[in-house]
Protein backbone atom coordinates (compact mmCIF):
# COMPACT_ATOMS: atom_id res chain seq x y z
CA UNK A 1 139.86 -199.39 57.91
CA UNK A 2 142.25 -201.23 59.70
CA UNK A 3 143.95 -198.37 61.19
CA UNK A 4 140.37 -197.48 62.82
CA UNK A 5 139.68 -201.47 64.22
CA UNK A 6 143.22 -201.45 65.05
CA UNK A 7 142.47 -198.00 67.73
CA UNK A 8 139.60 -199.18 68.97
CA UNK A 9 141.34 -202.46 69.93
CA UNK A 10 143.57 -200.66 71.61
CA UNK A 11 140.88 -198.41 73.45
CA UNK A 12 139.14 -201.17 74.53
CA UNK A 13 142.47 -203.02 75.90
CA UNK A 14 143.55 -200.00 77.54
CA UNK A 15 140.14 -199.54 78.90
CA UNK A 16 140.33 -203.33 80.73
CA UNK A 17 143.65 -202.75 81.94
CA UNK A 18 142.94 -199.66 83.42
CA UNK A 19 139.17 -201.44 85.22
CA UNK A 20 141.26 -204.53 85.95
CA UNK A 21 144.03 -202.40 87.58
CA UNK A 22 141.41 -200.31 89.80
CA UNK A 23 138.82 -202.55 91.66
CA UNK A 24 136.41 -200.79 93.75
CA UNK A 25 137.11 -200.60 97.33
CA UNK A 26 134.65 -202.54 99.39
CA UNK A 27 134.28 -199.35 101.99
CA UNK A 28 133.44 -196.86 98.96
CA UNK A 29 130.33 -199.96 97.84
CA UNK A 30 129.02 -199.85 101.95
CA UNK A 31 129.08 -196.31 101.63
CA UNK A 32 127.58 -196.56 98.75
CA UNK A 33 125.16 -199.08 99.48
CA UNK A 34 123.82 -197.02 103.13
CA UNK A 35 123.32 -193.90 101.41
CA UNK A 36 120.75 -195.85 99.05
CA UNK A 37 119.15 -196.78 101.70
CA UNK A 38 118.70 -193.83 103.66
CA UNK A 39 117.62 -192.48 100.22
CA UNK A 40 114.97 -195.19 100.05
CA UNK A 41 114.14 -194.96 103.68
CA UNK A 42 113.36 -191.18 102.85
CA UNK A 43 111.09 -191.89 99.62
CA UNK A 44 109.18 -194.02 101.75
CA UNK A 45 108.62 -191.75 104.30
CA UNK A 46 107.96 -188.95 101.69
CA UNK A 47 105.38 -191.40 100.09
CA UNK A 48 103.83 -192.21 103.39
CA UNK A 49 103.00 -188.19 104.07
CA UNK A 50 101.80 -187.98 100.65
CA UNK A 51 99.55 -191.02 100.71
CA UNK A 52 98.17 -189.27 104.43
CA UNK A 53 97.36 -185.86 102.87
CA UNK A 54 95.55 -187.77 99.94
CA UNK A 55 93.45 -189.38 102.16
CA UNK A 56 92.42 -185.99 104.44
CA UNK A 57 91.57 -184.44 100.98
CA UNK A 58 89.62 -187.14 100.24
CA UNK A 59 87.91 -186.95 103.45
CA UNK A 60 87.41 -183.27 102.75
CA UNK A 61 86.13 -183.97 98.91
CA UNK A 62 83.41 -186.37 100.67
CA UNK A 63 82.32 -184.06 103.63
CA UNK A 64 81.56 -181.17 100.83
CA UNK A 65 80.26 -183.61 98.33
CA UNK A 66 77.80 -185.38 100.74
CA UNK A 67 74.81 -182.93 101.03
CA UNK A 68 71.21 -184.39 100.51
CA UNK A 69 69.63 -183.87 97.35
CA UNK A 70 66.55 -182.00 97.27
CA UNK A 71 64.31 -180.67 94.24
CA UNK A 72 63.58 -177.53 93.67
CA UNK A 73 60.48 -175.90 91.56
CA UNK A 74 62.29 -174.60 88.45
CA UNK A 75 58.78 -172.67 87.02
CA UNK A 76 58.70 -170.92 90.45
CA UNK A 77 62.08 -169.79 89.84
CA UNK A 78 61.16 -168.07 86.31
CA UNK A 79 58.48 -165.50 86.39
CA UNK A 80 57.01 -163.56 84.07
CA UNK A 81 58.41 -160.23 82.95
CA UNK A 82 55.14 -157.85 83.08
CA UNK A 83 53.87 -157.15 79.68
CA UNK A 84 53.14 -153.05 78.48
CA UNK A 85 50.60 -152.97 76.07
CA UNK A 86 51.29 -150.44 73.41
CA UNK A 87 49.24 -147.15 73.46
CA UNK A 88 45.68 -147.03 71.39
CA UNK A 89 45.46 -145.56 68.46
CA UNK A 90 41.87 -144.70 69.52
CA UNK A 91 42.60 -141.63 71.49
CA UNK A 92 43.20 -138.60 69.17
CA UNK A 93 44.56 -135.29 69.94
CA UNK A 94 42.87 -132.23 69.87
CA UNK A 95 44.75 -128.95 68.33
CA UNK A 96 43.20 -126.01 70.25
């Protein structure tokens, strides 16, 4: 058990030197920093062209959608199929 706490200690130590030893340059964080925003600067953009289109569908959805009701005879639309009556049994054939 101690070897294990005793390698991690030392991870971790070497770890800090080697962070400490390293800064970041301060040209690699503006670098850093404009590309962000020219990344967020494009979302927005992006977003804006998206939020345009919703709105023209939108505008589409309520030209199709805004036609004036009207009522319509639905027992006009059904009619009756024409009833055969079945043949009489009063008529008989004559054998000849």
């Amino acid at each position: 058990m101690k070897i294990i706490r005793s390698l991690c200690l030392l991870g971790l130590a070497s770890g800090m030197a080697f962070a400490q030893a390293n800064p970041p340059s301060s040209t690699n964080v503006a670098d850093e920093m404009k590309s962000l925003r020219e990344a967020i600067a494009a979302q927005q953009k992006q977003i804006a062209e998206q939020q345009k289109q919703l709105e023209a569908l939108e505008r589409q959805l309520e030209a199709s959608t805004t036609t004036t009701p009207h009522v319509e005879n639905a027992s006009s639309a059904i009619r009756a199929r024409p009833t055969v009556s079945p043949p009489s049994s009063s008529c008989s054939r004559s054998k000849g």
